[in-house]
Protein backbone atom coordinates (compact mmCIF):
# COMPACT_ATOMS: atom_id res chain seq x y z
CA UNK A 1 0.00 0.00 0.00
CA UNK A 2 1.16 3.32 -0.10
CA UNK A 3 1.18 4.18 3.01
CA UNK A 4 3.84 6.13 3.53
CA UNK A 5 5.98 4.53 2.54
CA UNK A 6 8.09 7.06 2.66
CA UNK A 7 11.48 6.64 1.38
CA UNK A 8 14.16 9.09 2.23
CA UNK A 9 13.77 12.39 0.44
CA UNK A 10 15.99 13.29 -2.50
CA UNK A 11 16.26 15.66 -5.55
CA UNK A 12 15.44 12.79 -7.55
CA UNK A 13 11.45 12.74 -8.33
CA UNK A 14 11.32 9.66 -10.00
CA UNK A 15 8.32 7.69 -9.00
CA UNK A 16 8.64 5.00 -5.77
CA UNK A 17 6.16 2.77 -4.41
CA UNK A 18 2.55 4.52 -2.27
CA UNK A 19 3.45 4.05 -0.17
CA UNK A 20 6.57 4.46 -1.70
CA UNK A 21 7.03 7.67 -3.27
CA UNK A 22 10.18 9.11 -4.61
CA UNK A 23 13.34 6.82 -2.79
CA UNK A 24 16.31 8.49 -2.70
CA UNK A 25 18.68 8.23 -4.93
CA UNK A 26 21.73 5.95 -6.03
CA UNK A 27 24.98 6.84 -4.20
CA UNK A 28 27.60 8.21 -6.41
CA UNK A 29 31.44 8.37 -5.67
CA UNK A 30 33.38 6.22 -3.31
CA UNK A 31 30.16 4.86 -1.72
CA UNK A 32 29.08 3.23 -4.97
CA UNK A 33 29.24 -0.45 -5.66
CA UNK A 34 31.57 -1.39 -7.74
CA UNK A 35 32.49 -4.63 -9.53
CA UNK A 36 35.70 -6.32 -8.49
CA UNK A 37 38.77 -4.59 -9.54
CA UNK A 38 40.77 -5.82 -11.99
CA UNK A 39 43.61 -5.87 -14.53
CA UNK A 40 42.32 -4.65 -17.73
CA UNK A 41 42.39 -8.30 -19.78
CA UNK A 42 39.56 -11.20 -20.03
CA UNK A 43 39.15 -11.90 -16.02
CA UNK A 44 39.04 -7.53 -15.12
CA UNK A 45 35.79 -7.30 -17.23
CA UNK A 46 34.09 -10.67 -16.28
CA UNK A 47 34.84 -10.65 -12.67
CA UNK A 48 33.08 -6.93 -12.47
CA UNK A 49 30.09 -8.40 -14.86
CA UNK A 50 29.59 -11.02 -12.41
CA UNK A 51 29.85 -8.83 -9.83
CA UNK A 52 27.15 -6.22 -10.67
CA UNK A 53 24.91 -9.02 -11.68
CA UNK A 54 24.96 -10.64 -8.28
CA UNK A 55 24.53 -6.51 -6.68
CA UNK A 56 21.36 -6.30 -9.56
CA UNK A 57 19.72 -10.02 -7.68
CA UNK A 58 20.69 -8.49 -3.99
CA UNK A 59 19.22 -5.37 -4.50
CA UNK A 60 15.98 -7.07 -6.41
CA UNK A 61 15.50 -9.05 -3.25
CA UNK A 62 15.76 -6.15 -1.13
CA UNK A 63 13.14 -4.16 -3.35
CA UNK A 64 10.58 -7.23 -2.53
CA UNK A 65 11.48 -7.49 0.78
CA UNK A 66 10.68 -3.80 0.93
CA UNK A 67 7.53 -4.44 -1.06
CA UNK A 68 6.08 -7.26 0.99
CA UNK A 69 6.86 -5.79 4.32
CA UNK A 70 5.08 -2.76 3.50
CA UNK A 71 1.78 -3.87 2.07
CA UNK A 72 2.06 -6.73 4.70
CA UNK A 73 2.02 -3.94 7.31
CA UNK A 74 -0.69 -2.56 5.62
CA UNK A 75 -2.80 -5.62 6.11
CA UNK A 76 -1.94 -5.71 9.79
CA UNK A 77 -2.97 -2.13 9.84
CA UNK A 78 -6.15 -3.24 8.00
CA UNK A 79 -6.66 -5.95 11.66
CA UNK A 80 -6.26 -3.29 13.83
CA UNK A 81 -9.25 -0.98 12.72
CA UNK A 82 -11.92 -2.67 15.47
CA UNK A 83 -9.40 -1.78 17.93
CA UNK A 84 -8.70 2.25 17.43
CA UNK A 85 -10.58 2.64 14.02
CA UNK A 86 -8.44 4.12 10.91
CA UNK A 87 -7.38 7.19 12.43
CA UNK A 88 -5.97 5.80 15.21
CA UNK A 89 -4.12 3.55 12.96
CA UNK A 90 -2.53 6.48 11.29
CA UNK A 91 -1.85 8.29 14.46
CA UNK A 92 0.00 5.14 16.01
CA UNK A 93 2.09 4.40 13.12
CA UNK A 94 3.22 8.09 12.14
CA UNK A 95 3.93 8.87 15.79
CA UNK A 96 5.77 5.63 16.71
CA UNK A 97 7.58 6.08 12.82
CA UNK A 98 8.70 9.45 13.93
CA UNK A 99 9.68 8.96 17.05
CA UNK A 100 12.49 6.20 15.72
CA UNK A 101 13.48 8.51 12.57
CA UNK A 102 13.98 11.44 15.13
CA UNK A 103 16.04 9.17 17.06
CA UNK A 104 18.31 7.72 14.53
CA UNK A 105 18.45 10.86 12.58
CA UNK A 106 18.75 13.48 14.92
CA UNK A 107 17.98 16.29 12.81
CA UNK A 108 19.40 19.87 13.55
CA UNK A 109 16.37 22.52 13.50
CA UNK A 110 18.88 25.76 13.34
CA UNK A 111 20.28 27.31 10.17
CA UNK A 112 16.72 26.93 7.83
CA UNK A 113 14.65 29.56 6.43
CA UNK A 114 11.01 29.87 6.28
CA UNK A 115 10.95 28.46 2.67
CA UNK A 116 12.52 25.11 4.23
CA UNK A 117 10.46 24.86 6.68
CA UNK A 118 7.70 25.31 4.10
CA UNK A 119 8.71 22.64 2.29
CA UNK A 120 8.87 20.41 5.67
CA UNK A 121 5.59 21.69 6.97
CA UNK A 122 3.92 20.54 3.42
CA UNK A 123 5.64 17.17 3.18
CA UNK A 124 4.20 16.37 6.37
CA UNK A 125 0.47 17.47 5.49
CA UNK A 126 1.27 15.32 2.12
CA UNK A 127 2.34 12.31 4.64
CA UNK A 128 -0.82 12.96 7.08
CA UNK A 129 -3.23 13.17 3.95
CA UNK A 130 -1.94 10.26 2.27
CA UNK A 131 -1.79 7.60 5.36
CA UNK A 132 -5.02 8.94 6.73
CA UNK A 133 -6.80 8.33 3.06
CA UNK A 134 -5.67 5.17 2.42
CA UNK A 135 -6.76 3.97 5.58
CA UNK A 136 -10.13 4.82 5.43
CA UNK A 137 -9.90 3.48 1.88
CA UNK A 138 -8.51 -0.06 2.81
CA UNK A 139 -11.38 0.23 5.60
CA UNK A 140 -14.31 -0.04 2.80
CA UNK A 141 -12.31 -1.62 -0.10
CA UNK A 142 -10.10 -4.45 -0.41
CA UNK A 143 -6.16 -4.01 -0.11
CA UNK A 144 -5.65 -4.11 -3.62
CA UNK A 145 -7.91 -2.65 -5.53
CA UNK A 146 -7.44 0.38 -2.60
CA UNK A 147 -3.66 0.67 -3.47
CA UNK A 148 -4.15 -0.12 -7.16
CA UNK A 149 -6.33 3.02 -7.32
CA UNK A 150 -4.23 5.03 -5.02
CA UNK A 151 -1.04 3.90 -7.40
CA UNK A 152 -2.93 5.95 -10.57
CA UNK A 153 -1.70 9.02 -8.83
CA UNK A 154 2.05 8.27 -9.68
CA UNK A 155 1.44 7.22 -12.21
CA UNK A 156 -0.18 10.04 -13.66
CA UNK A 157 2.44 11.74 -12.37
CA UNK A 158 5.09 9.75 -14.85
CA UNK A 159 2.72 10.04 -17.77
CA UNK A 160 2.83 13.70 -17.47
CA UNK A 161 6.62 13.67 -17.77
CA UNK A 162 7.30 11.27 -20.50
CA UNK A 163 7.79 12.57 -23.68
CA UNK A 164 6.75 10.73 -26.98
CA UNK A 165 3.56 8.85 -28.41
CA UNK A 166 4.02 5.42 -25.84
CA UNK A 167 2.95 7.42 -22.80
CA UNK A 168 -0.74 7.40 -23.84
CA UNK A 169 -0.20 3.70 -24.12
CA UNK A 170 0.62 3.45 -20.55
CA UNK A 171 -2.26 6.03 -19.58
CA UNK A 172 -5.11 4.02 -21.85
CA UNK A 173 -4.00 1.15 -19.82
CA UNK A 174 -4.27 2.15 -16.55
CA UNK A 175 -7.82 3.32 -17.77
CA UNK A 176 -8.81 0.19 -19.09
CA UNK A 177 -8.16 -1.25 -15.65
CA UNK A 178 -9.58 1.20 -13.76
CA UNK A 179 -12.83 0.46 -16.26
CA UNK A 180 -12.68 -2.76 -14.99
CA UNK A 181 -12.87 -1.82 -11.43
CA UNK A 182 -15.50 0.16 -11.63
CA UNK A 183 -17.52 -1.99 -14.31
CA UNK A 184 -20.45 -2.97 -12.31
CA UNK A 185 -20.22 0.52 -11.18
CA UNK A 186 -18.13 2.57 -8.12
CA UNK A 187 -21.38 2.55 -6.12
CA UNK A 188 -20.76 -0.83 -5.59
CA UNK A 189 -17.33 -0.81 -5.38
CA UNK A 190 -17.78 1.58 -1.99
CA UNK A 191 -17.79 5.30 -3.51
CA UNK A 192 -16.57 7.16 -0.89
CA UNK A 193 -13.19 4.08 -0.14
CA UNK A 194 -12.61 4.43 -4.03
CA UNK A 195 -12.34 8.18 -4.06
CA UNK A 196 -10.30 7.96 -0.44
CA UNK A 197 -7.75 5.50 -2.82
CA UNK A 198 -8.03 8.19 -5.64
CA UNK A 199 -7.11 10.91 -3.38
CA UNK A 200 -4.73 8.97 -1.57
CA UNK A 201 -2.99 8.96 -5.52
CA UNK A 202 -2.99 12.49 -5.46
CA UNK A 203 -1.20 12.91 -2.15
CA UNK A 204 1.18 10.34 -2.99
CA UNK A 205 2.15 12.43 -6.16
CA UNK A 206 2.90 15.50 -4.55
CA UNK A 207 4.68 13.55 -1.70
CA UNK A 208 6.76 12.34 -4.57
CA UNK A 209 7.24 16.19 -5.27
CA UNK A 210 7.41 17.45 -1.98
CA UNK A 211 10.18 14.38 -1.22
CA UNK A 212 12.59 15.85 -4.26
CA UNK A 213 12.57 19.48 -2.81
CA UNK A 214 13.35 18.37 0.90
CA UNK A 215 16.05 16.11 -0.13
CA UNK A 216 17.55 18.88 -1.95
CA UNK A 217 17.25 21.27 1.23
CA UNK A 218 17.92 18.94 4.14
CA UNK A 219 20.98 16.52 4.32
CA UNK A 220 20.77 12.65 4.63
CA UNK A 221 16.98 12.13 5.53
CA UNK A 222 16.79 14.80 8.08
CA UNK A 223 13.71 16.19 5.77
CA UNK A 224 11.91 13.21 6.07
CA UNK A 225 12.24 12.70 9.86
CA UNK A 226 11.03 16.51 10.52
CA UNK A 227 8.27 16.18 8.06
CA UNK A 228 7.20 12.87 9.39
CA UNK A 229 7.00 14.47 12.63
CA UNK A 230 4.59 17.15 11.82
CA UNK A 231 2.36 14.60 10.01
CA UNK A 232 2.37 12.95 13.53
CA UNK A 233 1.48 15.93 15.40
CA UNK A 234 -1.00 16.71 12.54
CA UNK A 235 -3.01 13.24 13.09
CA UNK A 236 -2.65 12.80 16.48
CA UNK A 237 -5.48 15.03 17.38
CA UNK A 238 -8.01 12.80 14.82
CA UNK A 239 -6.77 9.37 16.45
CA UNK A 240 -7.23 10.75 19.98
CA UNK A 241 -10.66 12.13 19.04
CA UNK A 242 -11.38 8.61 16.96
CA UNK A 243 -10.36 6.49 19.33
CA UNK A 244 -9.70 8.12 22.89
CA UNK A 245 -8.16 5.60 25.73
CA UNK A 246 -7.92 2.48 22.83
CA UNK A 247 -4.85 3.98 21.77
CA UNK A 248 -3.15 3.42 25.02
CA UNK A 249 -4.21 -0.37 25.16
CA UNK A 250 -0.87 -2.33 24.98
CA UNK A 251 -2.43 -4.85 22.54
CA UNK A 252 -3.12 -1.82 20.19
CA UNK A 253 0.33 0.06 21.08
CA UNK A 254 1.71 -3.55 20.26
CA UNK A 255 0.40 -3.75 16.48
CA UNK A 256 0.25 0.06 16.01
CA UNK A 257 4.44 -0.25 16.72
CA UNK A 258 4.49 -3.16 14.20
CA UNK A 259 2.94 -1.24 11.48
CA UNK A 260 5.22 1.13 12.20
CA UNK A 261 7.93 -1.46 11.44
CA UNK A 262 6.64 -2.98 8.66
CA UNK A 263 5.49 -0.51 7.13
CA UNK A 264 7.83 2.31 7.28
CA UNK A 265 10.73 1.84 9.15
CA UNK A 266 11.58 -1.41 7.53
CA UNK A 267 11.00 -0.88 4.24
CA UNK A 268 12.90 2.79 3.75
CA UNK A 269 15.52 0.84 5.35
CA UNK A 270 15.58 -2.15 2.34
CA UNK A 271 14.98 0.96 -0.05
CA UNK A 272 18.22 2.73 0.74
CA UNK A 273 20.34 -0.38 0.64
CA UNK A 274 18.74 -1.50 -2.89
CA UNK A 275 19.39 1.62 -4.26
CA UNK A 276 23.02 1.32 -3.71
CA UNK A 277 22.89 -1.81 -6.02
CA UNK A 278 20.11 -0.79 -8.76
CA UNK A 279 19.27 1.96 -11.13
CA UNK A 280 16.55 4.44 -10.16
CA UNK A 281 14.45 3.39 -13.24
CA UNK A 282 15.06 -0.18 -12.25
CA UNK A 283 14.01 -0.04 -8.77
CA UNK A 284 10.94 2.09 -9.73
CA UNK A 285 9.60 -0.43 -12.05
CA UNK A 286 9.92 -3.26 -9.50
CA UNK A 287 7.70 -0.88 -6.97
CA UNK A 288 5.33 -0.97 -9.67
CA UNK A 289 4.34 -4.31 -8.61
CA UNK A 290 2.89 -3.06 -5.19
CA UNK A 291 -0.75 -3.39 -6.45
CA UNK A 292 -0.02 -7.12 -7.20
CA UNK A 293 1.68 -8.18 -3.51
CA UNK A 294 -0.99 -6.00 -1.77
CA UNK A 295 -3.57 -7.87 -3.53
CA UNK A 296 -1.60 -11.63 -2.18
CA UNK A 297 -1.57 -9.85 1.46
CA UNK A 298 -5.18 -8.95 0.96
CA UNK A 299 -5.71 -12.47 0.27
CA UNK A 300 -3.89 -14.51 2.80
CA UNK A 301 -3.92 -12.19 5.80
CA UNK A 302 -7.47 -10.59 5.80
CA UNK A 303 -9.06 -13.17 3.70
CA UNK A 304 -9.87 -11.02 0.79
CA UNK A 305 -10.81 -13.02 -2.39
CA UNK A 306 -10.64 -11.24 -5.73
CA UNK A 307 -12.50 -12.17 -9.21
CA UNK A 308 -10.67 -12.45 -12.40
CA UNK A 309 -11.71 -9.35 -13.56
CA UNK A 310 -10.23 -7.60 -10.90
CA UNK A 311 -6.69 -9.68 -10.83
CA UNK A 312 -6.80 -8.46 -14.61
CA UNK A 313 -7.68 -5.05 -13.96
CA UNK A 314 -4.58 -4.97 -11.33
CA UNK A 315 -2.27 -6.35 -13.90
CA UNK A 316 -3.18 -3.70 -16.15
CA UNK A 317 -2.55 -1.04 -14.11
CA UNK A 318 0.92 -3.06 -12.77
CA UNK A 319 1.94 -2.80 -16.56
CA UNK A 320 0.92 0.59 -17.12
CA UNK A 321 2.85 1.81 -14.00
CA UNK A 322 5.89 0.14 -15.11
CA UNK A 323 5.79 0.88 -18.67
CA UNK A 324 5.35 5.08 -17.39
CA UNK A 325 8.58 4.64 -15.04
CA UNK A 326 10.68 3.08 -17.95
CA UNK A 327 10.07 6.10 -20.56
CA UNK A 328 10.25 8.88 -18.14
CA UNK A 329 13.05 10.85 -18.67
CA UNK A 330 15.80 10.52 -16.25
CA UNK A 331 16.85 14.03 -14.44
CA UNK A 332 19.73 15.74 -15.63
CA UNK A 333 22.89 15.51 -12.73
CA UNK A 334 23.59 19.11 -11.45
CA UNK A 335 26.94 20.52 -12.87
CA UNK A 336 30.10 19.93 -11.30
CA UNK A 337 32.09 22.60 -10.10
CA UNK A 338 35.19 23.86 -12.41
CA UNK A 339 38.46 23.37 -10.52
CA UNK A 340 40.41 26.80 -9.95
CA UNK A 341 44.02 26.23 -11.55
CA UNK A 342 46.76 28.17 -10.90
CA UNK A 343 48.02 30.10 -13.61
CA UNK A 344 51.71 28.95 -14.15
CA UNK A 345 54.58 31.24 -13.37
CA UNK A 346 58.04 31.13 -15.16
C-alpha cells in the first residue's frame, strides 16, 4: 500500500512505491558499488560483470522485501481498525515512525529559512493526507484494488513527464483497468473508499514532489524525519478524538508499533540499501508491482478473495505503472564545479 511509505527524500522525483514515493537516490562516488577490480584483460571485465549481476539479484530481493513488508504492514494495519478505528491507525504508526526517525536521525532545527520549513511543513500534510486516506480506503475496499487506485496518482504523475507517443499507451491502460474496477459501477465498489484511494494517488504524487525538494534542502533524511513528525502531530489530534483511551491499550500500542515497522521503518531501510545496487528506473519499475503483492496480502492475511476481472484489472494497471517509469526521462545531474588552476609562473 502506499502508506507512507516514505522513502528518504531526495532531488530525484522519480516515481517510488505509495506508499513508496520518490526513494532516494543511487549513491555516487566512493560509496558506490563497484564490480571487483581488476587488470584490464579477459578476467578484469568478467569478474566486475559477475559482480554487478549478483549486486542487480541483492538489490531485487531487497526491493521485494521492501515491497512485501510494507503492504504486509498494511494488512496488519487493515486488523487493527476494530481496535482504534483508521485514524488511530494512522496516528499510532506516524507517531511511533517518527519517534524512531527522530532518534536515529537526529535532525538539527537551526540554520533553515522559512521556505525550508515550508517545504517540511507541506511534506508532512502530504504524509498525514496520504496515510489517513488510504486507511479509510482499505477500511471499505479491499487491499488491492485500494492501493491499485491510489497507485494511478504516480502514475499520472510519470505520464505527465514522459515525452513521446508510448505514454498514452501506458495512460489508456491504466484506464482500461480502472474500467474494470469500476464496471459494475463505483457505487458498488464503496464510492466514498474508491475516491479515499483516488485521493490517496494524489497525495502520494505530490509527496513524490514534496520528497525531491526536501532532499535537496535537508541533508541525509533529516527532511523526512522533521516532516514525518509534523504529520504525527497533525493526526494525532483525529486518532485521539477517533479512538480516545484504545490507543493506550498495549495490545493496540503492540500492532500500532508493528505497522510502524513494517510498514515504514523497515521498508525505507531495504529501499536505501537496494538503491546502492540498482538503477533508479530499475528499482521504480519493481515498486510498480505493489498493487499485485498488496492484492496476495489482501488475500492470505485478511481473507480477501478477488474475481478475475479484478486480478486483470490490477495487472493492467501493474503494466501501465511500469511501462510510465521506464520512458520517463531521467533528471539531468547538477553541474560539477570547475576546478580553480593556478596560472603557471616562469
Amino acid at each position: 500500500m502506499t502508506d507512507v511509505r516514505a522513502p528518504a527524500p531526495t532531488a530525484d522525483a522519480s516515481v517510488g512505491g505509495p506508499e513508496s514515493p520518490a526513494g532516494p537516490a543511487a549513491p555516487t562516488g566512493p560509496t558506490a558499488p563497484t564490480g571487483p577490480a581488476g587488470p584490464t584483460g579477459p578476467a578484469g571485465p568478467a569478474g566486475a560483470g559477475r559482480g554487478e549481476r549478483a549486486a542487480g539479484l541483492v538489490g531485487v530481493g531487497l526491493v521485494a522485501g521492501g515491497i512485501c513488508s510494507q503492504q504486509f504492514g498494511a494488512a496488519v494495519a487493515a486488523s487493527l481498525f476494530p481496535r482504534v478505528g483508521a485514524l488511530g491507525v494512522v496516528s499510532l504508526r506516524l507517531a511511533v515512525s517518527a519517534l524512531v526517525l527522530l532518534l536515529v536521525c537526529r535532525p538539527a532545527v537551526r540554520g533553515y529559512g522559512r521556505a525550508d520549513w515550508a517545504v517540511v511543513v507541506g511534506f508532512g500534510v502530504a504524509l498525514a493526507g496520504m496515510n489517513t486516506l488510504i486507511y479509510q480506503a482499505i477500511d471499505r475496499v479491499p487491499l488491492g484494488t485500494a492501493v491499485t487506485l491510489e497507485v494511478l496518482g504516480p502514475l499520472t504523475l510519470a505520464v505527465v513527464t514522459a515525452r513521446g507517443p508510448g505514454r498514452w499507451l501506458w495512460a489508456g491502460l491504466a484506464l482500461a483497468g480502472v474500467a474494470l474496477l469500476g464496471r459494475g459501477g463505483f457505487g458498488e465498489l464503496n464510492a466514498a473508499g474508491a475516491g479515499c484511494a483516488l485521493g490517496a494517488g494524489a497525495l502520494w504524487a505530490a509527496y513524490i514532489l514534496l520528497s525531491a525538494r526536501a532532499g535537496s534542502r535537508f541533508p541525509r533524511v533529516d527532511g523526512l524525519a522533521l516532516a514525518m513528525a509534523c504529520g504525527a502531530l497533525l493526526s494525532l489530534p483525529l486518532g485521539v478524538t477517533g479512538a480516545g483511551e484504545a490507543l493506550l491499550d498495549p495490545a493496540a500500542l503492540a500492532l500500532g508499533g508493528a505497522v510502524a515497522l513494517l510498514s515504514s521503518v523497515l521498508p525505507y531501510t531495504l529501499e536505501l540499501l537496494s538503491l546502492r545496487r540498482l538503477a533508479p528506473a530499475a528499482f521504480s519499475v519493481l515498486m510498480s508491482l505493489s498493487p499485485a503483492v498488496a492484492a496476495l496480502a489482501g488475500y492470505l492475511v485478511l481473507h480477501q478473495g478477488l474475481t478475475l476481472p479484478e486480478v486483470a484489472a490490477i495487472a493492467l494497471v501493474v503494466a501501465a505503472s511500469a511501462g510510465a517509469v521506464r520512458t520517463a526521462p531521467s533528471p539531468s545531474p547538477a553541474p560539477s564545479p570547475k576546478r580553480r588552476t593556478r596560472p603557471r609562473t616562469g
